[in-house]
C-alpha atoms as a PDB file:
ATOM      1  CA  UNK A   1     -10.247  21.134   5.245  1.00  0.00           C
ATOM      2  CA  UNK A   2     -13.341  19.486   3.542  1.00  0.00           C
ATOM      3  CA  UNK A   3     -16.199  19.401   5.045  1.00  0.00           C
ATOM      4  CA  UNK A   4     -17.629  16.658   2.798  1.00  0.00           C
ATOM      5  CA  UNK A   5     -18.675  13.335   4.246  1.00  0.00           C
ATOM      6  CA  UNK A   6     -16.015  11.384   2.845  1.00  0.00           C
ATOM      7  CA  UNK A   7     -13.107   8.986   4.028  1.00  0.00           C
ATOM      8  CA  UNK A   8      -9.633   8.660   1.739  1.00  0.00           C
ATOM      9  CA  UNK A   9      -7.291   5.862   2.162  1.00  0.00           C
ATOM     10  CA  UNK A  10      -4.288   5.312   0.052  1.00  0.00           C
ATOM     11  CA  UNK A  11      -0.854   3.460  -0.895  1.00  0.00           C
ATOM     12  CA  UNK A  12       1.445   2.759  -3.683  1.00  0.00           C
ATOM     13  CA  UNK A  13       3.728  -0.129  -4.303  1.00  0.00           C
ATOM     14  CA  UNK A  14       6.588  -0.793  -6.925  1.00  0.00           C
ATOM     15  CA  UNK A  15       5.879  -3.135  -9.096  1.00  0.00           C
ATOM     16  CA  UNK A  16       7.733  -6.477  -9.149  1.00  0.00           C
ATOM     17  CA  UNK A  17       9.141  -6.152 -12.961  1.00  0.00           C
ATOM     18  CA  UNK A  18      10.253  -2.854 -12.274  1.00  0.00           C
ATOM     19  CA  UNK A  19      11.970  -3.847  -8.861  1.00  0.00           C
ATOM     20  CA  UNK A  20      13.910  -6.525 -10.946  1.00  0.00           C
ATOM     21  CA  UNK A  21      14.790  -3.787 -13.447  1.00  0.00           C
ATOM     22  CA  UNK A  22      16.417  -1.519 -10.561  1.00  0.00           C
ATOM     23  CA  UNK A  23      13.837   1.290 -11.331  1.00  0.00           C
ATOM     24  CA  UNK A  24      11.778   3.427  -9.014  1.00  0.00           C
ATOM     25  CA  UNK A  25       8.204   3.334  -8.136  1.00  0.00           C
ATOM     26  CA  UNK A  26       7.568   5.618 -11.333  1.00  0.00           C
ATOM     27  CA  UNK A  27       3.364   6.346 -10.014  1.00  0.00           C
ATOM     28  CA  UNK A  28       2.384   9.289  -7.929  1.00  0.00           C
ATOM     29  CA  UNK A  29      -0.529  10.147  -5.880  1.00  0.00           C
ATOM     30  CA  UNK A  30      -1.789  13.227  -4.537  1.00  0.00           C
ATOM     31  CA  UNK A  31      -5.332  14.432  -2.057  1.00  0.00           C
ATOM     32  CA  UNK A  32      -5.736  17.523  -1.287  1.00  0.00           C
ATOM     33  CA  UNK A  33      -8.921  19.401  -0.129  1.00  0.00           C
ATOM     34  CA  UNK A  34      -9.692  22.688   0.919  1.00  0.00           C
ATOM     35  CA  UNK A  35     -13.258  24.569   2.120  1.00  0.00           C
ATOM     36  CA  UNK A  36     -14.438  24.730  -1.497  1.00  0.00           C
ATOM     37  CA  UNK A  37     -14.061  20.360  -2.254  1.00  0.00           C
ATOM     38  CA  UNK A  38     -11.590  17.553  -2.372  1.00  0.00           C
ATOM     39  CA  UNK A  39      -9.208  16.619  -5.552  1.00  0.00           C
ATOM     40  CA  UNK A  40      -7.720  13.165  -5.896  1.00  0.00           C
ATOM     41  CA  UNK A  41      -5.299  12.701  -8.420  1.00  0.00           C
ATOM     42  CA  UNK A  42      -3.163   9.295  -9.427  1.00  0.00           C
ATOM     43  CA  UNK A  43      -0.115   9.233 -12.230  1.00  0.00           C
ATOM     44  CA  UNK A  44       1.462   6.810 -13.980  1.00  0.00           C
ATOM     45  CA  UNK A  45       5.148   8.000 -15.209  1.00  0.00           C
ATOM     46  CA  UNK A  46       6.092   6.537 -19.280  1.00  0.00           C
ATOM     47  CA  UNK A  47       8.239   3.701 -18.128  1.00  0.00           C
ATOM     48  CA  UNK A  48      10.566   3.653 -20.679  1.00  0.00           C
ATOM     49  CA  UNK A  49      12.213   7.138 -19.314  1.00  0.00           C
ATOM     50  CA  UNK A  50      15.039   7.717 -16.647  1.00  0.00           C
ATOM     51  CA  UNK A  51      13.104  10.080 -14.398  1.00  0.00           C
ATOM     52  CA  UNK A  52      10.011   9.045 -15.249  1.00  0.00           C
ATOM     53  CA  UNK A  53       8.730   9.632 -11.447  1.00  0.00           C
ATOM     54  CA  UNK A  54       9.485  13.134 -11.986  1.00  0.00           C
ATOM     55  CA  UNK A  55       7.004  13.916 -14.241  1.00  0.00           C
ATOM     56  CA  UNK A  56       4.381  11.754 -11.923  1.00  0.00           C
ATOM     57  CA  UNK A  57       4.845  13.489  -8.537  1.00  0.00           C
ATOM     58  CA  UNK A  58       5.017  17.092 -10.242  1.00  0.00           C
ATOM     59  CA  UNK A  59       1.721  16.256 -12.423  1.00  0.00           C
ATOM     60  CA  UNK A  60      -0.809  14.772  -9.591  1.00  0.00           C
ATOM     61  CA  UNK A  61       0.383  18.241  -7.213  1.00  0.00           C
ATOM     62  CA  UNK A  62      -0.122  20.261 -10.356  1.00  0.00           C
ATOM     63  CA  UNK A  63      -3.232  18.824 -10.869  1.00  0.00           C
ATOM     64  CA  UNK A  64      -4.610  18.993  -7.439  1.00  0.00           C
ATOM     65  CA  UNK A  65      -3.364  22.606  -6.761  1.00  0.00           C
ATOM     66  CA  UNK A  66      -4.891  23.831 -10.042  1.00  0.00           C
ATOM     67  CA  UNK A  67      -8.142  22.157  -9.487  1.00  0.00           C
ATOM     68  CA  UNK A  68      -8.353  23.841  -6.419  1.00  0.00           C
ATOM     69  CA  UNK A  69      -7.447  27.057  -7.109  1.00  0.00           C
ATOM     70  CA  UNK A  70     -10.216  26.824  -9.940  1.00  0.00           C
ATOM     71  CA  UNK A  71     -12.574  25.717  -7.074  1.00  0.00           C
ATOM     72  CA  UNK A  72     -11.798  29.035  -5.155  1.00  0.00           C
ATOM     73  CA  UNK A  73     -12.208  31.273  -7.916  1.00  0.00           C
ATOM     74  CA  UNK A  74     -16.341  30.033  -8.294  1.00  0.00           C
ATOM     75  CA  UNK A  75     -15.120  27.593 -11.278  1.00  0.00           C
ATOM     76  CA  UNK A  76     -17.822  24.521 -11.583  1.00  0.00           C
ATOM     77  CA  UNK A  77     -16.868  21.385 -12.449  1.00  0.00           C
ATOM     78  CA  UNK A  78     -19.873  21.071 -14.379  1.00  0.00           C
ATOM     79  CA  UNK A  79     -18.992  23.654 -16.416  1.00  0.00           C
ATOM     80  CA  UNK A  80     -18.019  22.690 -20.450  1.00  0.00           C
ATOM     81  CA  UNK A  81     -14.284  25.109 -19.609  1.00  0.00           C
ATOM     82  CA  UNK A  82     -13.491  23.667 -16.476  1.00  0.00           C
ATOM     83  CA  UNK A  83     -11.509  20.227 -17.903  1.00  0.00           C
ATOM     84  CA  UNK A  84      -9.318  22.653 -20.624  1.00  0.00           C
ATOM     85  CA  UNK A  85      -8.721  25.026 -17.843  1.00  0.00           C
ATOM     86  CA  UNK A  86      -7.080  22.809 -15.759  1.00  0.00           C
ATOM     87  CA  UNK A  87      -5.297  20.972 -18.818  1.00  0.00           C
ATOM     88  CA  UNK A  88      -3.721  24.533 -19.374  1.00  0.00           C
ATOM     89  CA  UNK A  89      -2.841  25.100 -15.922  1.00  0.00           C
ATOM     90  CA  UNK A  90      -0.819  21.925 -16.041  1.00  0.00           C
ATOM     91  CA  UNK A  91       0.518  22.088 -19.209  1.00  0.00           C
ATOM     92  CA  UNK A  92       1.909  26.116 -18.608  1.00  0.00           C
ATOM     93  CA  UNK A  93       3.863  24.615 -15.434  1.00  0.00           C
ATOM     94  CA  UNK A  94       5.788  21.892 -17.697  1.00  0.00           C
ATOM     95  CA  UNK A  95       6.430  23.985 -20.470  1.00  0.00           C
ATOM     96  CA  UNK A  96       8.093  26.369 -17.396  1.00  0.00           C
ATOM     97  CA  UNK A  97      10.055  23.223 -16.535  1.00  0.00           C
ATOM     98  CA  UNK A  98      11.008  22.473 -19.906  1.00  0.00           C
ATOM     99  CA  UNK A  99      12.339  26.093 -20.567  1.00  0.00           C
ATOM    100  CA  UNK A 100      14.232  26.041 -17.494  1.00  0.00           C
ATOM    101  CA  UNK A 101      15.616  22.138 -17.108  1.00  0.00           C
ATOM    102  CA  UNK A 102      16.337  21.862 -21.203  1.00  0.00           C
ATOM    103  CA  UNK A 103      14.487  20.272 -24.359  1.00  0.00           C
ATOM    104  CA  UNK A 104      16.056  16.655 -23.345  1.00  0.00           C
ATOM    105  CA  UNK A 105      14.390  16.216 -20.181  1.00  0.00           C
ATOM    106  CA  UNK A 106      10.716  16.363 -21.788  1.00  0.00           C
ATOM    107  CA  UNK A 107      10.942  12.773 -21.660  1.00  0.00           C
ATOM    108  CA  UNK A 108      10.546  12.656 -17.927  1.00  0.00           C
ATOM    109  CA  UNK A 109       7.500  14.502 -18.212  1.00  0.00           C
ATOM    110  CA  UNK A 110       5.165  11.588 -20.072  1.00  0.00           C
ATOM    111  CA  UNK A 111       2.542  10.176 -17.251  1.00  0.00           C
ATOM    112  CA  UNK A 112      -1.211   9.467 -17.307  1.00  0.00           C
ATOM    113  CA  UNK A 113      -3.944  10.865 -15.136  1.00  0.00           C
ATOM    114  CA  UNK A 114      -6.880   9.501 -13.527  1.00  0.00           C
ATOM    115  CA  UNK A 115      -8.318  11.993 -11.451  1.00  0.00           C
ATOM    116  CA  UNK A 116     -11.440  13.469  -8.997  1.00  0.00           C
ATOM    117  CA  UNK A 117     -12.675  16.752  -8.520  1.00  0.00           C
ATOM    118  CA  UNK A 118     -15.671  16.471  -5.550  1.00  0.00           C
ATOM    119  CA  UNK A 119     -17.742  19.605  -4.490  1.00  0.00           C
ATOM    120  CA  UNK A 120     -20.800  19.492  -2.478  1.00  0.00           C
ATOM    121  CA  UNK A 121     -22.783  19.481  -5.300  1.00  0.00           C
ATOM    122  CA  UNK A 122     -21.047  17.571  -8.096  1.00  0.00           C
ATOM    123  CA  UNK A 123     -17.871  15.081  -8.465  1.00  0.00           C
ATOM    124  CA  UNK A 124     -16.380  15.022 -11.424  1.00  0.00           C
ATOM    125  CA  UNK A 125     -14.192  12.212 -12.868  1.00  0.00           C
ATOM    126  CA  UNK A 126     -11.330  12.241 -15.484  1.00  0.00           C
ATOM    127  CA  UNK A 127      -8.576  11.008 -16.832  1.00  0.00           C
ATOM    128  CA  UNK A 128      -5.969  11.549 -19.453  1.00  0.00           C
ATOM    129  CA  UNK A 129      -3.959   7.756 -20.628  1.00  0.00           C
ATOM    130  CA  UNK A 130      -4.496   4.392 -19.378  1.00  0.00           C
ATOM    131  CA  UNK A 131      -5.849   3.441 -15.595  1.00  0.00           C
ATOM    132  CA  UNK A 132      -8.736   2.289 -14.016  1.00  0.00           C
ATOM    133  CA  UNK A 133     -11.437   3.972 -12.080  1.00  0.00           C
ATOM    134  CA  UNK A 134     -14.848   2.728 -10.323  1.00  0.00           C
ATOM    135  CA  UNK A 135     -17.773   4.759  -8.882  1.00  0.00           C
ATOM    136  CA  UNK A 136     -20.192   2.908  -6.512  1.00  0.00           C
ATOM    137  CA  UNK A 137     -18.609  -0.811  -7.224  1.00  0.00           C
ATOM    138  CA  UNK A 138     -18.651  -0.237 -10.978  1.00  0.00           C
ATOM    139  CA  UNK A 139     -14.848  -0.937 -12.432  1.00  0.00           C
ATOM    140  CA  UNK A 140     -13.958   1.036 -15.270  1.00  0.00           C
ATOM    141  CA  UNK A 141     -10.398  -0.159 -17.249  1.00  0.00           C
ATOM    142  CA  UNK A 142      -8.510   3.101 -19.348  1.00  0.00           C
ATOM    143  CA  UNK A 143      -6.971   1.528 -22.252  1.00  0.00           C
ATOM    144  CA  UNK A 144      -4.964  -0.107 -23.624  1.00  0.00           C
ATOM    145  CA  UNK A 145      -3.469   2.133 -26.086  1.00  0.00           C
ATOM    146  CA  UNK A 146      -1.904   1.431 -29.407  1.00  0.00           C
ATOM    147  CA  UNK A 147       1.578   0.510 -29.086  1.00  0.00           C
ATOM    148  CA  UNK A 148       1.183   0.955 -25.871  1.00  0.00           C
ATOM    149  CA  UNK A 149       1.322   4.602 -26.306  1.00  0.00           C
ATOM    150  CA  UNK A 150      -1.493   6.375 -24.326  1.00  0.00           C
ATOM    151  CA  UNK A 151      -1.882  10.446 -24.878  1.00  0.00           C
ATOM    152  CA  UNK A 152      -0.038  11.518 -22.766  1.00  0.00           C
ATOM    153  CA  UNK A 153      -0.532  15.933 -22.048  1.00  0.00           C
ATOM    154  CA  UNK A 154       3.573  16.482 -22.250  1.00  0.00           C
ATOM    155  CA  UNK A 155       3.129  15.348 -25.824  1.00  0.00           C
ATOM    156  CA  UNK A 156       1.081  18.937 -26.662  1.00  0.00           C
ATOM    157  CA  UNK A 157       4.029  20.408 -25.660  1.00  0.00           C
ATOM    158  CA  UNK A 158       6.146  19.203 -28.486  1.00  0.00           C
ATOM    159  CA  UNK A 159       4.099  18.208 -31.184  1.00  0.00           C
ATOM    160  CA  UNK A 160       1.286  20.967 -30.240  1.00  0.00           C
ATOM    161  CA  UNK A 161      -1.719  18.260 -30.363  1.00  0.00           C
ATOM    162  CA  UNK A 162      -4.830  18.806 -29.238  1.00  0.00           C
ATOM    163  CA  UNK A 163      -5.895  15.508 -28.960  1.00  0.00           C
ATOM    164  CA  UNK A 164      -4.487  14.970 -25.274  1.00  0.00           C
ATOM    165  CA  UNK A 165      -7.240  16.325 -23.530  1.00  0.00           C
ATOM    166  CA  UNK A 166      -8.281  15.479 -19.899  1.00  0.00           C
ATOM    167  CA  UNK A 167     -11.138  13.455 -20.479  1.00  0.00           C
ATOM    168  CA  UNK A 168     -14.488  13.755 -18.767  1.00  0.00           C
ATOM    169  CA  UNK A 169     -15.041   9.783 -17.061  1.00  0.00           C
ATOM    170  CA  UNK A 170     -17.986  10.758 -15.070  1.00  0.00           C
ATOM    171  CA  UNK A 171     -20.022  13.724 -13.803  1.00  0.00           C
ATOM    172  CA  UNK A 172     -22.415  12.988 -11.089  1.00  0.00           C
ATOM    173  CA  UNK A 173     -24.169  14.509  -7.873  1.00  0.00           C
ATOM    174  CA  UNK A 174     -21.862  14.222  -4.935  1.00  0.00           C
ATOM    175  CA  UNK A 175     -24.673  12.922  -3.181  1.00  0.00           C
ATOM    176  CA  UNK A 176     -24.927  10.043  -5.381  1.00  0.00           C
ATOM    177  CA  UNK A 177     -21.536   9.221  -5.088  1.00  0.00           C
ATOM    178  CA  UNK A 178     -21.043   5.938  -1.913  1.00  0.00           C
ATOM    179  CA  UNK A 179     -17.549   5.073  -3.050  1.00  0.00           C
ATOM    180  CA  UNK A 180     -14.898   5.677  -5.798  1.00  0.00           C
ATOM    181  CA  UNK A 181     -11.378   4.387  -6.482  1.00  0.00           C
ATOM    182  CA  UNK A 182      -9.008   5.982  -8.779  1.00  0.00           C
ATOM    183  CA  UNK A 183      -6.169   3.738  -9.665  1.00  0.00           C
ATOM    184  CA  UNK A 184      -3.079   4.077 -12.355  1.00  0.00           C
ATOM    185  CA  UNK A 185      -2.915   0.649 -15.001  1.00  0.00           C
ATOM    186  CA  UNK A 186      -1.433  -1.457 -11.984  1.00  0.00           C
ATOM    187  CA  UNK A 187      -5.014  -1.944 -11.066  1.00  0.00           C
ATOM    188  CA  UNK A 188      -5.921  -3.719 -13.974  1.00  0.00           C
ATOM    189  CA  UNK A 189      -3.619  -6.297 -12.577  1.00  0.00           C
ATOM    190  CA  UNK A 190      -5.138  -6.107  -9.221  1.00  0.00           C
ATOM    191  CA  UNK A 191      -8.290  -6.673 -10.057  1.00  0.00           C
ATOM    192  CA  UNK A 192      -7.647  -9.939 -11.609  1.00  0.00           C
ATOM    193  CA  UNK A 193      -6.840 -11.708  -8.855  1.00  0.00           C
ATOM    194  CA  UNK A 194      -9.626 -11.867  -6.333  1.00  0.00           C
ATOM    195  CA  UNK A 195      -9.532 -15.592  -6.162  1.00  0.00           C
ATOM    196  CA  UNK A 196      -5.973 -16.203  -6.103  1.00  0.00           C
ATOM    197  CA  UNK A 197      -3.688 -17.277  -3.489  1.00  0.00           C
ATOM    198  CA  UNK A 198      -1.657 -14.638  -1.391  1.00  0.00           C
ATOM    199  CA  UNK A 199       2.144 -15.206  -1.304  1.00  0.00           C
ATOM    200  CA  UNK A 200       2.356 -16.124   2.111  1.00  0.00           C
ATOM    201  CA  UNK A 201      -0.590 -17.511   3.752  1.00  0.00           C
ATOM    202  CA  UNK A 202      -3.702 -19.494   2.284  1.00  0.00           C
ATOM    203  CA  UNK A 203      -6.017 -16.003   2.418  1.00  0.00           C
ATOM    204  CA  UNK A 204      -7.253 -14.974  -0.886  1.00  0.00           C
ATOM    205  CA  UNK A 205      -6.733 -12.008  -2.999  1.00  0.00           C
ATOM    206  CA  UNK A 206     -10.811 -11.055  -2.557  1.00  0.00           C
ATOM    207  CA  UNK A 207     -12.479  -8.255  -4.668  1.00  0.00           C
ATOM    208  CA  UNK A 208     -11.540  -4.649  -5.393  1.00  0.00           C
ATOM    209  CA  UNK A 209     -14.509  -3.531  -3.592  1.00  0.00           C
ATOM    210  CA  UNK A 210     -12.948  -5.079  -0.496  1.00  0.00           C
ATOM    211  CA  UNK A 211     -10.456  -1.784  -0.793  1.00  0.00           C
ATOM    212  CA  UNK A 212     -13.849   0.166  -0.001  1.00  0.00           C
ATOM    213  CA  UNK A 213     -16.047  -2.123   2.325  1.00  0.00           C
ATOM    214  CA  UNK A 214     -13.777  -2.644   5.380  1.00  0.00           C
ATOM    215  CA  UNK A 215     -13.418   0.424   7.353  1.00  0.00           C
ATOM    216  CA  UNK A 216      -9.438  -1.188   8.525  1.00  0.00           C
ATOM    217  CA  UNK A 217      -8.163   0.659   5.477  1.00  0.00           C
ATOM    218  CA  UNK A 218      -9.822   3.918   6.667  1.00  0.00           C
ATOM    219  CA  UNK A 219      -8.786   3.629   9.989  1.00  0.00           C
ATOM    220  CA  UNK A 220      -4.974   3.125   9.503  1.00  0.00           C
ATOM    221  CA  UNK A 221      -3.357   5.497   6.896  1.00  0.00           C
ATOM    222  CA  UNK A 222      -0.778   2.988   6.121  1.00  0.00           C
ATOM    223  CA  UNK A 223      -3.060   0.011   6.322  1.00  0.00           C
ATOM    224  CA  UNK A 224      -3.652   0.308   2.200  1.00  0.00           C
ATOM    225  CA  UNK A 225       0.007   0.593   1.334  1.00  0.00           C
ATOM    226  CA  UNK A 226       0.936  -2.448   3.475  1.00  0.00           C
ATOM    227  CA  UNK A 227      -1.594  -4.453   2.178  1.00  0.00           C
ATOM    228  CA  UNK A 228      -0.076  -3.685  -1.644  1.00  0.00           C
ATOM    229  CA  UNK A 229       3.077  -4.326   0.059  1.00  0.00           C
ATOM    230  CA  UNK A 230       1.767  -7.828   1.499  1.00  0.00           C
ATOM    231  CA  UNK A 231       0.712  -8.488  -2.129  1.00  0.00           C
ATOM    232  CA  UNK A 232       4.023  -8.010  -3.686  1.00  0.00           C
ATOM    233  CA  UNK A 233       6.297  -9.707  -1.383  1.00  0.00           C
ATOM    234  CA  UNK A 234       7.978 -12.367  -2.389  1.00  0.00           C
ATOM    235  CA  UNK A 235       7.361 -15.359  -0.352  1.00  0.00           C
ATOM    236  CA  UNK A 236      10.091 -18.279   0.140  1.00  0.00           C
ATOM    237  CA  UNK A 237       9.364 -21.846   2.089  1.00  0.00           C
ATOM    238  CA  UNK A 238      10.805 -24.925   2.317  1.00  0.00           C
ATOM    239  CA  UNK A 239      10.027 -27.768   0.497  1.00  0.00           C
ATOM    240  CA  UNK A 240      11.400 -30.647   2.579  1.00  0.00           C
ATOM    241  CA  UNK A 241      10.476 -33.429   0.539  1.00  0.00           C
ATOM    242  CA  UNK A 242      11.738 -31.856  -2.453  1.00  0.00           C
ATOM    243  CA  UNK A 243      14.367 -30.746  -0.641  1.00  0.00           C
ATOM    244  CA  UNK A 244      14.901 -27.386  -2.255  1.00  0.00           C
ATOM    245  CA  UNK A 245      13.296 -23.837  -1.701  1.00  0.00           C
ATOM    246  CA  UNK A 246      10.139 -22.684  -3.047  1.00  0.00           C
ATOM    247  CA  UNK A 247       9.976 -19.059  -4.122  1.00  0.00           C
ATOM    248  CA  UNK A 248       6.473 -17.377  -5.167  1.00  0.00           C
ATOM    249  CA  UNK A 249       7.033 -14.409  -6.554  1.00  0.00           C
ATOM    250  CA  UNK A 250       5.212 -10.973  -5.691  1.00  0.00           C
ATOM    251  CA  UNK A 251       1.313 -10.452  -7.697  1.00  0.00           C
ATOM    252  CA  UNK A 252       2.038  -7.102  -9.052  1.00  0.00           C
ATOM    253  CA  UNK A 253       4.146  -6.964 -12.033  1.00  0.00           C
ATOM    254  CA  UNK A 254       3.788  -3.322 -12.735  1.00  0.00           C
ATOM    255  CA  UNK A 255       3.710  -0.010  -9.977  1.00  0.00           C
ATOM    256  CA  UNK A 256       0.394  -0.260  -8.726  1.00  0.00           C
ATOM    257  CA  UNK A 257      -0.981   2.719  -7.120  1.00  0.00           C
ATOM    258  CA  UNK A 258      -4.669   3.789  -6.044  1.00  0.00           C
ATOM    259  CA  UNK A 259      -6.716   6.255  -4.008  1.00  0.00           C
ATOM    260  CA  UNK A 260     -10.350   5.242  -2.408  1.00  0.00           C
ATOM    261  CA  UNK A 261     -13.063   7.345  -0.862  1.00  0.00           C
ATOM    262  CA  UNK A 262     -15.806   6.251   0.880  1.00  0.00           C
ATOM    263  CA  UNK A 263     -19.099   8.053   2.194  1.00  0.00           C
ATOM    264  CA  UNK A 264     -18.350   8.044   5.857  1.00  0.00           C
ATOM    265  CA  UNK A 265     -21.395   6.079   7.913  1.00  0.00           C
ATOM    266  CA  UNK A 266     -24.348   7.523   9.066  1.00  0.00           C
ATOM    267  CA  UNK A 267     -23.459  11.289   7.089  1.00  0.00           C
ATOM    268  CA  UNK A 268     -25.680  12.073   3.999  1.00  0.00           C
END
């Protein structure tokens, strides 16, 4: 394990349009840590394919595994080879895939990236596609893309660009670093409504940062996904002077899906 001075909480929730569409929770997520640092990794699958969770949950362990491995072989992630390293390391285990599963299913291997790799000395954000991410309250929005077409990494694999690389975000001291959220395009969304109603109840949305202030969502490791949950429930009531039902529809229209750290109180 770690031994940095950080807290993770976590959660994912489908996203209303794609629960009316019949279609999975297509995002991933993924911590790991070992005695060298922590990786954090979130995915966004291409919508538009059948098995487009496939492609998340293999890319955000791929990621994670790689980036540690790197880590344990005296890699820096301040060094200018580390981000292509790990872009190979990724791309060599769906290429494997491809060869072995057949050409058609490199559909179901389109997702985003936004990522963190944190050592005791530096933490290193990046991304590849749309998301959001936010270091020490300050929100950062990936995208949009033209034609809603970010760059995805599969695509090097059958059109042999380079110009899907995993993008440097950030690269900072760790011991600069109070809190940071890594979140797929569903966050976007979530963002947006700090001042707007819950569907049951009269609380309010509230802020992002709220997701790394109170210490309930560190303290339960199901307390984040529930609350995402809460926020995408569909709420129905009775109108009784109307007489008719009164439906309010979940906030998230799209598979929102996030990972927060926080520096744990009182450590340095």
């Amino acid at each position: 394990m770690s031994s940095l001075p950080f807290e993770v909480a976590a959660g994912s929730v489908l996203g209303r349009e794609h629960a009316r569409a019949g279609r999975n929770n297509q995002d991933a997520w993924c911590v790991r840590t070992s005695e060298h640092g922590l990786v954090a990794v979130v995915a966004d699958g291409c919508g538009s394919q059948p098995c487009s969770e496939l492609g998340a949950q293999l890319g955000v362990r791929r990621v994670a595994q790689a980036a540690l491995t790197r880590l344990a072989e005296d890699e820096r992630v301040d060094e200018a080879g580390f981000l292509p390293g790990l872009r190979e390391d990724v791309l060599c285990l769906l290429s494997e895939l491809r060869g072995e599963l057949g050409r058609d299913t490199l559909g179901d291997f389109l997702f985003t990236v936004v990522g963190a790799v944190m050592t005791p000395s530096h933490t290193l954000v990046f991304s590849a596609g749309d998301g959001v991410w936010a270091l020490n309250g300050e929100v950062h929005a990936l995208g949009p893309f033209q034609n809603n077409a970010p760059p995805y990494l599969a695509y090097a694999l059958s059109r042999g660009e380079e110009d899907t690389p995993l993008v440097r975000q950030a690269l900072v001291p760790t011991e600069d670093v109070q809190a940071l959220l890594l979140g797929t395009d569903g966050v976007a969304d979530l963002a947006k409504l700090a001042d707007v109603v819950m569907p049951s109840g009269d609380e309010r949305v509230g802020p992002l940062s709220r997701l790394w202030t109170e210490a309930r969502y560190f303290e339960n490791p199901d307390a984040l996904r529930r609350r995402l949950a809460m926020l995408n429930r569909e709420s129905v009531r009775a109108d009784f002077d109307a007489r008719r039902l009164v439906r309010t529809p979940g906030l998230l229209p799209d598979d929102t899906t996030l990972v927060v750290l926080r520096r744990r109180m009182g450590r340095a």
